[in-house]
ModelCIF file with pLDDT and N, C-alpha, C, O atoms, coordinates in Angstrom:
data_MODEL
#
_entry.id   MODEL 
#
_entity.id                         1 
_entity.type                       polymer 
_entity.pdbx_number_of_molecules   1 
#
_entity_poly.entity_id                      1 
_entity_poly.type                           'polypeptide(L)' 
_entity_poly.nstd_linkage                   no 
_entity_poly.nstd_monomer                   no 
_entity_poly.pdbx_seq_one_letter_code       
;(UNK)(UNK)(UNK)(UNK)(UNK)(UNK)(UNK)(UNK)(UNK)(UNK)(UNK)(UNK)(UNK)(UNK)(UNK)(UNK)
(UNK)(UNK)(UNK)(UNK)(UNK)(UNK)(UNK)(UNK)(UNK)(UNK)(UNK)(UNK)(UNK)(UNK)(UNK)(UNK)
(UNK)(UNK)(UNK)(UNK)(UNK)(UNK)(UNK)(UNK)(UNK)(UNK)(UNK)(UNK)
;
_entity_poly.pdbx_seq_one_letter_code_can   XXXXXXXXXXXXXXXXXXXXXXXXXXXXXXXXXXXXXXXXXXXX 
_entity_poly.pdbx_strand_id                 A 
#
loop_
_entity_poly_seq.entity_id 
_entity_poly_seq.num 
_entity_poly_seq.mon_id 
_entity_poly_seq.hetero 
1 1  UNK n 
1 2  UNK n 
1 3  UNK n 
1 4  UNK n 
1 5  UNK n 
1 6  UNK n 
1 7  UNK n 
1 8  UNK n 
1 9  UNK n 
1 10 UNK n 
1 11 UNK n 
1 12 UNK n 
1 13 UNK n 
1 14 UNK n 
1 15 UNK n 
1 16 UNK n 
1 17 UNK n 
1 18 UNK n 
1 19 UNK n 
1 20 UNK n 
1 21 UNK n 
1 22 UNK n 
1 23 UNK n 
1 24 UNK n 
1 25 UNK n 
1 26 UNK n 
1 27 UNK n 
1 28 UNK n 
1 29 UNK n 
1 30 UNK n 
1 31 UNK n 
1 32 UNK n 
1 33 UNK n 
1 34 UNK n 
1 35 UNK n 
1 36 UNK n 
1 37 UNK n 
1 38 UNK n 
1 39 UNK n 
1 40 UNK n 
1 41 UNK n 
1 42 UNK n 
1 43 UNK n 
1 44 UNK n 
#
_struct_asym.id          A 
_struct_asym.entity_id   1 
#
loop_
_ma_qa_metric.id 
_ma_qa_metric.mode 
_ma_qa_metric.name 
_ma_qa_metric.software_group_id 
_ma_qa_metric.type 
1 global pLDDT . pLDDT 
2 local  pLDDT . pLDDT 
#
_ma_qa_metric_global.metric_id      1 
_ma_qa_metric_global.metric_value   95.77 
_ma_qa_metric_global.model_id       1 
_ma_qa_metric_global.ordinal_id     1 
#
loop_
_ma_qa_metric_local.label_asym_id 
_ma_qa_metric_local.label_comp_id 
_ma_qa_metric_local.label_seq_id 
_ma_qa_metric_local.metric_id 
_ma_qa_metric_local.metric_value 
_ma_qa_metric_local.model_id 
_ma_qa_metric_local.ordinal_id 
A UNK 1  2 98.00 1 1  
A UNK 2  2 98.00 1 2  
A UNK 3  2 96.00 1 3  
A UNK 4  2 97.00 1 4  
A UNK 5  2 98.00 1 5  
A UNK 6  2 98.00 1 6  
A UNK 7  2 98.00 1 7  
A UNK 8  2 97.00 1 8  
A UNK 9  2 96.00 1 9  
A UNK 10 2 95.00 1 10 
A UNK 11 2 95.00 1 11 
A UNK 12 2 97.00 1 12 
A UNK 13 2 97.00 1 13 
A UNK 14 2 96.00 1 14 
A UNK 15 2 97.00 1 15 
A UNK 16 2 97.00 1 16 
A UNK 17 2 98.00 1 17 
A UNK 18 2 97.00 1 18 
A UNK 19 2 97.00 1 19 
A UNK 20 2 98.00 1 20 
A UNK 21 2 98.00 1 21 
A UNK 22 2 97.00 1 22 
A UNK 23 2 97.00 1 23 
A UNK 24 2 97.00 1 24 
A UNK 25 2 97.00 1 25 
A UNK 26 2 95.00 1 26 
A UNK 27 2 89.00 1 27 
A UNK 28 2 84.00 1 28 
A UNK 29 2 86.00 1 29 
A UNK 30 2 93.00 1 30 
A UNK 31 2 96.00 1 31 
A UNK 32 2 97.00 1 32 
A UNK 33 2 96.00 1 33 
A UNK 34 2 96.00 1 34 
A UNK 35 2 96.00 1 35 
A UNK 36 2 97.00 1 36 
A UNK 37 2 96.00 1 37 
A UNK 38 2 94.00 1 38 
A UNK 39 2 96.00 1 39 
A UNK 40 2 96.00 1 40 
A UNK 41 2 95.00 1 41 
A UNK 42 2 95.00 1 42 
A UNK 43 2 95.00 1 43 
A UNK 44 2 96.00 1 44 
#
loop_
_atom_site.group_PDB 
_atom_site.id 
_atom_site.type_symbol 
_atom_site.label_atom_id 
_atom_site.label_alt_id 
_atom_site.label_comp_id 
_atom_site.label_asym_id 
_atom_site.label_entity_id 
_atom_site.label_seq_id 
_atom_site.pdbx_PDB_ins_code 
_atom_site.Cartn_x 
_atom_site.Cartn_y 
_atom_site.Cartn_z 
_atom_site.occupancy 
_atom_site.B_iso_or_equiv 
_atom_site.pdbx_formal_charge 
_atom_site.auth_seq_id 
_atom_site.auth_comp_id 
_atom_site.auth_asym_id 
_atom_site.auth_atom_id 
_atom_site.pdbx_PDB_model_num 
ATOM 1   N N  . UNK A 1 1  ? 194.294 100.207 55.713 1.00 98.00 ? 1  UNK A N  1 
ATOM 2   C CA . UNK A 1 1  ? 193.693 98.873  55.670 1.00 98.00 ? 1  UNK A CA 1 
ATOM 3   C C  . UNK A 1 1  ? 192.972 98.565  56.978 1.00 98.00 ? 1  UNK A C  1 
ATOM 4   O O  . UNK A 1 1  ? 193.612 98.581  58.030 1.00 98.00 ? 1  UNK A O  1 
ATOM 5   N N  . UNK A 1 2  ? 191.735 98.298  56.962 1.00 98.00 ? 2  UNK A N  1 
ATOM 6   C CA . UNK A 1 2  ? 190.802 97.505  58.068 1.00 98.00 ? 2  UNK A CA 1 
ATOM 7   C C  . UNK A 1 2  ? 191.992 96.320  58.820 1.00 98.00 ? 2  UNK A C  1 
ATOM 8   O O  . UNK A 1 2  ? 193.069 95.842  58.464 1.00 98.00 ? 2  UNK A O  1 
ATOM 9   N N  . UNK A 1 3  ? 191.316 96.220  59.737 1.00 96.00 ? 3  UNK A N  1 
ATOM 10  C CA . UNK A 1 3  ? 192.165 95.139  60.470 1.00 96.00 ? 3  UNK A CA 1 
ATOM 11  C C  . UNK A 1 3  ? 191.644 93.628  59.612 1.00 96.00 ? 3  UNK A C  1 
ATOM 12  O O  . UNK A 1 3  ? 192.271 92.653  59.197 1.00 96.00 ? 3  UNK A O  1 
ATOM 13  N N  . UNK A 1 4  ? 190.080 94.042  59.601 1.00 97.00 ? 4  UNK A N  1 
ATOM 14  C CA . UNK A 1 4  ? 189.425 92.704  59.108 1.00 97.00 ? 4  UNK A CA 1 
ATOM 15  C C  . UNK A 1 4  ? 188.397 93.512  58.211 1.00 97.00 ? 4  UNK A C  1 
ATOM 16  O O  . UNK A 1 4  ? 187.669 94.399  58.656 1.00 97.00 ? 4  UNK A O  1 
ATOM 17  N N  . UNK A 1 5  ? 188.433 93.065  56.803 1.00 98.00 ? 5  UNK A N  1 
ATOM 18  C CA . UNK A 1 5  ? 187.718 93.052  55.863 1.00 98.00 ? 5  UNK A CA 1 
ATOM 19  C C  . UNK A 1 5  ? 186.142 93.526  56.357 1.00 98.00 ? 5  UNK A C  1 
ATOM 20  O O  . UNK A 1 5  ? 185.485 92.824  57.126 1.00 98.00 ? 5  UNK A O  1 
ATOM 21  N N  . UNK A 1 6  ? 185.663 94.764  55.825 1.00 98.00 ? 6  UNK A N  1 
ATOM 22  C CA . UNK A 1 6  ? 183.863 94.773  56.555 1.00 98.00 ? 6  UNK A CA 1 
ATOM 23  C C  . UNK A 1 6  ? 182.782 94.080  56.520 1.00 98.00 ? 6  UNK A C  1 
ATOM 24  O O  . UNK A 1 6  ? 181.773 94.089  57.225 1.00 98.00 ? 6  UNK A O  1 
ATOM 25  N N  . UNK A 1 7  ? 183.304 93.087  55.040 1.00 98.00 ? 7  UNK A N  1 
ATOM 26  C CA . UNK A 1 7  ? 181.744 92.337  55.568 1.00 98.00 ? 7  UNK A CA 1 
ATOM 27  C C  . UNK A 1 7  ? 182.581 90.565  55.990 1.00 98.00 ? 7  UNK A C  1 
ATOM 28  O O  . UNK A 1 7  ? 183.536 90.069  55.392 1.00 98.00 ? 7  UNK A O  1 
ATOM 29  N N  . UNK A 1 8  ? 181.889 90.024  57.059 1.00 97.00 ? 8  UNK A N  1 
ATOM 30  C CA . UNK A 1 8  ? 182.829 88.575  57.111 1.00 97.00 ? 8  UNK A CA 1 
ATOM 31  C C  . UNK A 1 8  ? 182.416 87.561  56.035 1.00 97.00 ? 8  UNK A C  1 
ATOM 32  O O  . UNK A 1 8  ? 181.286 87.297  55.625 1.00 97.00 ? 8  UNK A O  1 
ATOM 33  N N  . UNK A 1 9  ? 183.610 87.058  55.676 1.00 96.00 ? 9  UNK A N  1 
ATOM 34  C CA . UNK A 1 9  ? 183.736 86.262  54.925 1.00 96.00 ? 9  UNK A CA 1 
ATOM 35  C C  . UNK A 1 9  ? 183.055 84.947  55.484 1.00 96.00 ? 9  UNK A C  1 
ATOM 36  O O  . UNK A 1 9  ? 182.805 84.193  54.544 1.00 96.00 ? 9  UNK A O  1 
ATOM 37  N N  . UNK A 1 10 ? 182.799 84.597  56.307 1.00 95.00 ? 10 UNK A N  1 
ATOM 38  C CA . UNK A 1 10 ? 182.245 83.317  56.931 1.00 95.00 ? 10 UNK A CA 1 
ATOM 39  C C  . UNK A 1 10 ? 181.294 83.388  56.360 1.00 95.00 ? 10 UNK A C  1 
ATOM 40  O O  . UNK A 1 10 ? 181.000 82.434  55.640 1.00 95.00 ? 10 UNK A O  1 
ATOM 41  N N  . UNK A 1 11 ? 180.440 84.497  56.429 1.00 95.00 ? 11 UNK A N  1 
ATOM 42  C CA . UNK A 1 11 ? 178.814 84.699  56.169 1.00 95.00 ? 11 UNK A CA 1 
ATOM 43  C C  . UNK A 1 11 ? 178.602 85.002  54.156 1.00 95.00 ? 11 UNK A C  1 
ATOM 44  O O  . UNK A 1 11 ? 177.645 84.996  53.381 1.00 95.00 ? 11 UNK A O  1 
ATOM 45  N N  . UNK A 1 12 ? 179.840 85.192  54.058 1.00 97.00 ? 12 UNK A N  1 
ATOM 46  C CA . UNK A 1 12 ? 179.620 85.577  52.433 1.00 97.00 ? 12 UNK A CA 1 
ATOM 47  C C  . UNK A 1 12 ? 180.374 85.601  51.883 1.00 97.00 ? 12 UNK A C  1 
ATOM 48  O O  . UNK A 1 12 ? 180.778 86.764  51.881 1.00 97.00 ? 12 UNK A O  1 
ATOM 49  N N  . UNK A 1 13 ? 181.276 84.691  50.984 1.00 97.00 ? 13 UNK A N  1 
ATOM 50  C CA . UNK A 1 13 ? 182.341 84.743  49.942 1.00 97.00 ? 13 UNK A CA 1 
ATOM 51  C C  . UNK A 1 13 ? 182.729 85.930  49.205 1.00 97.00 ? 13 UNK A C  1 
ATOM 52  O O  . UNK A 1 13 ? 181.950 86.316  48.334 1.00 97.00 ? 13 UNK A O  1 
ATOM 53  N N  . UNK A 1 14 ? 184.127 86.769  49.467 1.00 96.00 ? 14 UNK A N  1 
ATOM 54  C CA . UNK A 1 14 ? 184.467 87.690  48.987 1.00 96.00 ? 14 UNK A CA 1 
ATOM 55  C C  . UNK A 1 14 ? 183.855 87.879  46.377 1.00 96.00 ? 14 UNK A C  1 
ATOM 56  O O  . UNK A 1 14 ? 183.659 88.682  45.465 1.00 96.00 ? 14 UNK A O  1 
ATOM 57  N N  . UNK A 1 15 ? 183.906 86.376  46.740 1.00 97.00 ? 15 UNK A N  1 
ATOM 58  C CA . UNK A 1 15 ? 183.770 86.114  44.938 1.00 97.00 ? 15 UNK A CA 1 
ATOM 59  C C  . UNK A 1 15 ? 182.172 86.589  45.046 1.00 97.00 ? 15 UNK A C  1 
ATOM 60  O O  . UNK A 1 15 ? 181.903 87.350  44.117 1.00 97.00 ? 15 UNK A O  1 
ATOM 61  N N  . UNK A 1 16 ? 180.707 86.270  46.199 1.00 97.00 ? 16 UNK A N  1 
ATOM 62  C CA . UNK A 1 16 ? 179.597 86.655  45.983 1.00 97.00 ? 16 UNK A CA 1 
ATOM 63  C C  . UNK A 1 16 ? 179.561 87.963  46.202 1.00 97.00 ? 16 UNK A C  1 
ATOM 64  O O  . UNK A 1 16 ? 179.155 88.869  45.475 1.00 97.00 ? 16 UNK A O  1 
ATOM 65  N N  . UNK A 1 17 ? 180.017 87.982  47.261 1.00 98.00 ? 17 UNK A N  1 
ATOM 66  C CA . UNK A 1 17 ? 179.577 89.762  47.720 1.00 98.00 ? 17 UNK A CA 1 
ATOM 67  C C  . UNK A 1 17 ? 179.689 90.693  46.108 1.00 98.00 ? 17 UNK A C  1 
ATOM 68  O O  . UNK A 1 17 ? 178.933 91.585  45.723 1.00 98.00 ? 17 UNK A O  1 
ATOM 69  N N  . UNK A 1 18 ? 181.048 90.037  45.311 1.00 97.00 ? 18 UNK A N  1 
ATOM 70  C CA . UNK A 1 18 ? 181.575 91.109  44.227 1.00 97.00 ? 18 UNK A CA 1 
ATOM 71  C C  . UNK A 1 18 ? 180.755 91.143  42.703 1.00 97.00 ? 18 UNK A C  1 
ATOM 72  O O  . UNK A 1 18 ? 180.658 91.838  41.692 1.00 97.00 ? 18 UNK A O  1 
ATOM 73  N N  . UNK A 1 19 ? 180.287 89.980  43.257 1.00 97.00 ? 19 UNK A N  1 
ATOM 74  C CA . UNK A 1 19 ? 179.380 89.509  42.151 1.00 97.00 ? 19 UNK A CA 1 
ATOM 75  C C  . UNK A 1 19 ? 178.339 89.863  41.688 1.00 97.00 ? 19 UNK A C  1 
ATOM 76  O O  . UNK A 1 19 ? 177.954 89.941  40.521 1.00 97.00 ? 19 UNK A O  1 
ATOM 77  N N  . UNK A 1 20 ? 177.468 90.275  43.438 1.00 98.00 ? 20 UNK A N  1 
ATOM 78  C CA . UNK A 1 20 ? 176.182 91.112  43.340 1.00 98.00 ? 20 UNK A CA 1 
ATOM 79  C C  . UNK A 1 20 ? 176.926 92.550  43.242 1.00 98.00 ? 20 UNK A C  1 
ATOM 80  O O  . UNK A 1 20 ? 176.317 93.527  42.806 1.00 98.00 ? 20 UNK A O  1 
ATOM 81  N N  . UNK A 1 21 ? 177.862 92.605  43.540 1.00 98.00 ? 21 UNK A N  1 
ATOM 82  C CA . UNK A 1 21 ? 177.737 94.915  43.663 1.00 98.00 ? 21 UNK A CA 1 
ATOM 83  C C  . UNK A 1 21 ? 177.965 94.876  41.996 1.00 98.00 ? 21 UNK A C  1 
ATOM 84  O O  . UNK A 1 21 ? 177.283 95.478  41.167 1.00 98.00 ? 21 UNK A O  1 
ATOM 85  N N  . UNK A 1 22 ? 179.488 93.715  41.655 1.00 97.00 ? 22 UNK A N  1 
ATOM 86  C CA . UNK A 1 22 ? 179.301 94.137  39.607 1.00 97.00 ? 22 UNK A CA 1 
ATOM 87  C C  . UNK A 1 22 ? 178.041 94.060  39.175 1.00 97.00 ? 22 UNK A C  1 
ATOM 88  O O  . UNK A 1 22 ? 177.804 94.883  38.291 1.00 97.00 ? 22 UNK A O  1 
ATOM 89  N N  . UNK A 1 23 ? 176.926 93.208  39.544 1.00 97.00 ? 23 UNK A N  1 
ATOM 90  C CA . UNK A 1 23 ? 175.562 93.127  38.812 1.00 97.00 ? 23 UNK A CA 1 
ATOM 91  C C  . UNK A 1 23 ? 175.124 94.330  39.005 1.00 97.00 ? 23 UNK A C  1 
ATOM 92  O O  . UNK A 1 23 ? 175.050 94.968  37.955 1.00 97.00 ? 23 UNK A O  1 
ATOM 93  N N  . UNK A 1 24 ? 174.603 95.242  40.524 1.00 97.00 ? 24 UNK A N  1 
ATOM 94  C CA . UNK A 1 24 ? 174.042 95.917  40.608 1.00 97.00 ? 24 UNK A CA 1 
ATOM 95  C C  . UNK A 1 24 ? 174.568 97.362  39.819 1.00 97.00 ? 24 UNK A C  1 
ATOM 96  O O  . UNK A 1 24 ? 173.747 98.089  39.259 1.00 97.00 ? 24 UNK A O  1 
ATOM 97  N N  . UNK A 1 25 ? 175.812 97.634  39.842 1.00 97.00 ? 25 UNK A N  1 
ATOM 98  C CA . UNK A 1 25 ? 176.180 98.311  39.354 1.00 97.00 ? 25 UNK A CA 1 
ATOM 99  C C  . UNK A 1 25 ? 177.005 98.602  37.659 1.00 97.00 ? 25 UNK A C  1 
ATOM 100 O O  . UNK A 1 25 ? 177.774 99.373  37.085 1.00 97.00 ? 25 UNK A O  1 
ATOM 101 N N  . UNK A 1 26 ? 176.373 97.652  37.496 1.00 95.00 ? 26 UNK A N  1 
ATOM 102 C CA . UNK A 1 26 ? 176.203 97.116  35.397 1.00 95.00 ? 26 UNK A CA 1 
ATOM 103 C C  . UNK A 1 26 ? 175.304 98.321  35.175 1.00 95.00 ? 26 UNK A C  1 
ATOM 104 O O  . UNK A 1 26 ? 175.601 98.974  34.174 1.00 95.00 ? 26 UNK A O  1 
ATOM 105 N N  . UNK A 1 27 ? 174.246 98.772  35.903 1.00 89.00 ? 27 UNK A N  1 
ATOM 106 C CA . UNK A 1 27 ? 172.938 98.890  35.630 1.00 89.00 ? 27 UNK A CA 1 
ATOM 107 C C  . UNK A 1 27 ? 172.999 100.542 36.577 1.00 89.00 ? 27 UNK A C  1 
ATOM 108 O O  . UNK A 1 27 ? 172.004 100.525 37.301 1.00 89.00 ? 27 UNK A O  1 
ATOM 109 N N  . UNK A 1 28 ? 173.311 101.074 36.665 1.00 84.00 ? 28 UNK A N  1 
ATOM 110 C CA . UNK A 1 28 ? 173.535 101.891 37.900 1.00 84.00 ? 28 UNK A CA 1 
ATOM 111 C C  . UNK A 1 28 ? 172.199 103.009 37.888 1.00 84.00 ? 28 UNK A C  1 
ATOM 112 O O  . UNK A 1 28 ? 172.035 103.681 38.906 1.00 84.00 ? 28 UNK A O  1 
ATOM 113 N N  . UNK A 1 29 ? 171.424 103.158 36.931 1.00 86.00 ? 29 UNK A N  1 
ATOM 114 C CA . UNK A 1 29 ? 170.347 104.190 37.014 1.00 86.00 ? 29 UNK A CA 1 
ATOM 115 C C  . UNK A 1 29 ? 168.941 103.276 37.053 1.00 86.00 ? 29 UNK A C  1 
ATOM 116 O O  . UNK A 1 29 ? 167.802 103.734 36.962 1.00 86.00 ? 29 UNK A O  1 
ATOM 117 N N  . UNK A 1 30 ? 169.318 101.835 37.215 1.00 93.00 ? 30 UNK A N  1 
ATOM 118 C CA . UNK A 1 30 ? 167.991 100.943 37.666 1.00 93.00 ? 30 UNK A CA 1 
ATOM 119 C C  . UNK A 1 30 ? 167.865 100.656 38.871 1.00 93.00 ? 30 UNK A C  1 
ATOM 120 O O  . UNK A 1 30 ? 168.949 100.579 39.449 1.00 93.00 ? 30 UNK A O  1 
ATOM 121 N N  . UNK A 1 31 ? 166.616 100.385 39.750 1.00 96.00 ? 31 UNK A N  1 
ATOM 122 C CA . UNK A 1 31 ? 166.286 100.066 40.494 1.00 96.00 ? 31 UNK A CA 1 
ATOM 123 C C  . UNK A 1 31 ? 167.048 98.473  41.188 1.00 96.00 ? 31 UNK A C  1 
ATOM 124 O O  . UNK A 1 31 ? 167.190 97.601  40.331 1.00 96.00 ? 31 UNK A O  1 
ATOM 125 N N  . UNK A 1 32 ? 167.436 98.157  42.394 1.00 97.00 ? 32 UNK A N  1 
ATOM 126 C CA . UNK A 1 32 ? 167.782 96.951  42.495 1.00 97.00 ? 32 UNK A CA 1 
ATOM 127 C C  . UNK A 1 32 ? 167.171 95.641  41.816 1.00 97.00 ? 32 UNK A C  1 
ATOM 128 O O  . UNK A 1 32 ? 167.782 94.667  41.377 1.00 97.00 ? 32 UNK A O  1 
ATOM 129 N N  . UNK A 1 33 ? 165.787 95.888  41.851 1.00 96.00 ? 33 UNK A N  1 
ATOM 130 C CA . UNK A 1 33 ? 165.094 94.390  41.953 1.00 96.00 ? 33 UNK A CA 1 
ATOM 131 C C  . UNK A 1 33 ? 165.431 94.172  40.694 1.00 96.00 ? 33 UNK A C  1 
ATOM 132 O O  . UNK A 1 33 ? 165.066 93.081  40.255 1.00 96.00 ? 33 UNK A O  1 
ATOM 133 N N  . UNK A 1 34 ? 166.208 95.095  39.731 1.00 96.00 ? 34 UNK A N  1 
ATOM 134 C CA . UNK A 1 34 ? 165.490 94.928  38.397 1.00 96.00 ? 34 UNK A CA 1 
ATOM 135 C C  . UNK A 1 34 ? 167.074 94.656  38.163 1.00 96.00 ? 34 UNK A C  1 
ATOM 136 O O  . UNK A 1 34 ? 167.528 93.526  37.984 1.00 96.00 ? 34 UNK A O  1 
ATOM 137 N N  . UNK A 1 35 ? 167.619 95.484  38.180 1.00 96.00 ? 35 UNK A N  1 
ATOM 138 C CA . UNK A 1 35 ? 169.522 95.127  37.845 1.00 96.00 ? 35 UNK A CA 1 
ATOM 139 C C  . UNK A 1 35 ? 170.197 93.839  38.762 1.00 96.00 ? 35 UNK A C  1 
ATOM 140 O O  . UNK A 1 35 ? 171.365 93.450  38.764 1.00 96.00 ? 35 UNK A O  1 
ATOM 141 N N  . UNK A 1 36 ? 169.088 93.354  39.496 1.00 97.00 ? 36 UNK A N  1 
ATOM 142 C CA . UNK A 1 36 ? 169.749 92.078  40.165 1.00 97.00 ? 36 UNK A CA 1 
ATOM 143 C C  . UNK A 1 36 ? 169.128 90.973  40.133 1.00 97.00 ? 36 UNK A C  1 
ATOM 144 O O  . UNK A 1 36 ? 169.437 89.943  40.731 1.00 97.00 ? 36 UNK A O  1 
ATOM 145 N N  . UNK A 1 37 ? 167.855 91.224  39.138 1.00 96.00 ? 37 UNK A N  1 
ATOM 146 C CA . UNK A 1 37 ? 167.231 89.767  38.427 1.00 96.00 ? 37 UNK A CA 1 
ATOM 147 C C  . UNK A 1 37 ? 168.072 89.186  38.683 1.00 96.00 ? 37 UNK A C  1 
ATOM 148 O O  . UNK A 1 37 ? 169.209 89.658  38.678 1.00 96.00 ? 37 UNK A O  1 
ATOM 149 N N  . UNK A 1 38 ? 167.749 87.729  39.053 1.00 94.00 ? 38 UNK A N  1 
ATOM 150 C CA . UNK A 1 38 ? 168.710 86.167  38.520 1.00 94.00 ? 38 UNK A CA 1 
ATOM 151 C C  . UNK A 1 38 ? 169.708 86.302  39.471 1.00 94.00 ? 38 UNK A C  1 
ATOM 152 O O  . UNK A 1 38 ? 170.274 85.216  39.591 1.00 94.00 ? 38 UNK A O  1 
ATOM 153 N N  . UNK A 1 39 ? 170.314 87.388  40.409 1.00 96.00 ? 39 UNK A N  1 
ATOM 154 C CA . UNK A 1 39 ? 170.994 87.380  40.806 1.00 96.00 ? 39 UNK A CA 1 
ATOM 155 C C  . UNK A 1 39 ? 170.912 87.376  42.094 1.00 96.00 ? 39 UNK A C  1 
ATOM 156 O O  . UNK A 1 39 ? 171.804 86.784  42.701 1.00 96.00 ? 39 UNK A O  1 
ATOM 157 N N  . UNK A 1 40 ? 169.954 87.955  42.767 1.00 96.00 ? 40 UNK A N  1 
ATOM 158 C CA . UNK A 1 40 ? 169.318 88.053  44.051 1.00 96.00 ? 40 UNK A CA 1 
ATOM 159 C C  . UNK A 1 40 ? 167.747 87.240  44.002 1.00 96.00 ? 40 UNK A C  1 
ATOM 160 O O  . UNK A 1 40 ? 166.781 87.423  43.261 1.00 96.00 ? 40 UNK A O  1 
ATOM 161 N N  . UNK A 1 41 ? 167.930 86.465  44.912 1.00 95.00 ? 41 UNK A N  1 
ATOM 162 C CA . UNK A 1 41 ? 166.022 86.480  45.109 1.00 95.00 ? 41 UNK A CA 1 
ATOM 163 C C  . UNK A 1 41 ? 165.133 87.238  45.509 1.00 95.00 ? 41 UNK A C  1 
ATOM 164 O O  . UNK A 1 41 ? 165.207 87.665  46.661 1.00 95.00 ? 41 UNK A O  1 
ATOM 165 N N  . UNK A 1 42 ? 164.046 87.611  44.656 1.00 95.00 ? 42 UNK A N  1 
ATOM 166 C CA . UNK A 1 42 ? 163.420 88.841  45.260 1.00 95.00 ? 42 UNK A CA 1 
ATOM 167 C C  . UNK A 1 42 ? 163.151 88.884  46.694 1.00 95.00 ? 42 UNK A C  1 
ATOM 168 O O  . UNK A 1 42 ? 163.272 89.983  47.234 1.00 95.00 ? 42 UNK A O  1 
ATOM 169 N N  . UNK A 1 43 ? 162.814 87.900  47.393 1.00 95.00 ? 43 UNK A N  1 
ATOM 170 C CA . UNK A 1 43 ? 162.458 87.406  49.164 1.00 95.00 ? 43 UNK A CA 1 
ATOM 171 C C  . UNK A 1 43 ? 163.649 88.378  49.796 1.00 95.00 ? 43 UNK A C  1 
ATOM 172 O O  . UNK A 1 43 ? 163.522 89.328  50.569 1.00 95.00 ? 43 UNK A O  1 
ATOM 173 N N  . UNK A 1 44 ? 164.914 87.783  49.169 1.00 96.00 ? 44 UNK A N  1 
ATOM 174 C CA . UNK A 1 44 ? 165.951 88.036  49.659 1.00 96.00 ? 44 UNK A CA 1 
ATOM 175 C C  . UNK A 1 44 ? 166.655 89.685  50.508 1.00 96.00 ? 44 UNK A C  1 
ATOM 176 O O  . UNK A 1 44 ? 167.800 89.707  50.958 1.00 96.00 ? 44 UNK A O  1 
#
């Protein structure tokens, strides 16, 4: 176990972070922009 979790939670809710990798990886032989429609902003 990490001492502290790798990405900080201050900056990003453990519920978002999991939210985008299940989206991205629903889709796993598509491109990001495309398996994370609606889910990411393209800017982003």
């Amino acid at each position: 176990r990490r001492d502290a979790v790798a990405v900080d939670p201050n900056a990003v809710s453990e519920e978002r972070l999991f939210e985008v990798v299940r989206a991205a990886f629903a889709h796993r032989r598509k491109m990001l922009r495309r398996s994370l429609d609606g889910v990411v902003a393209p800017a982003a």
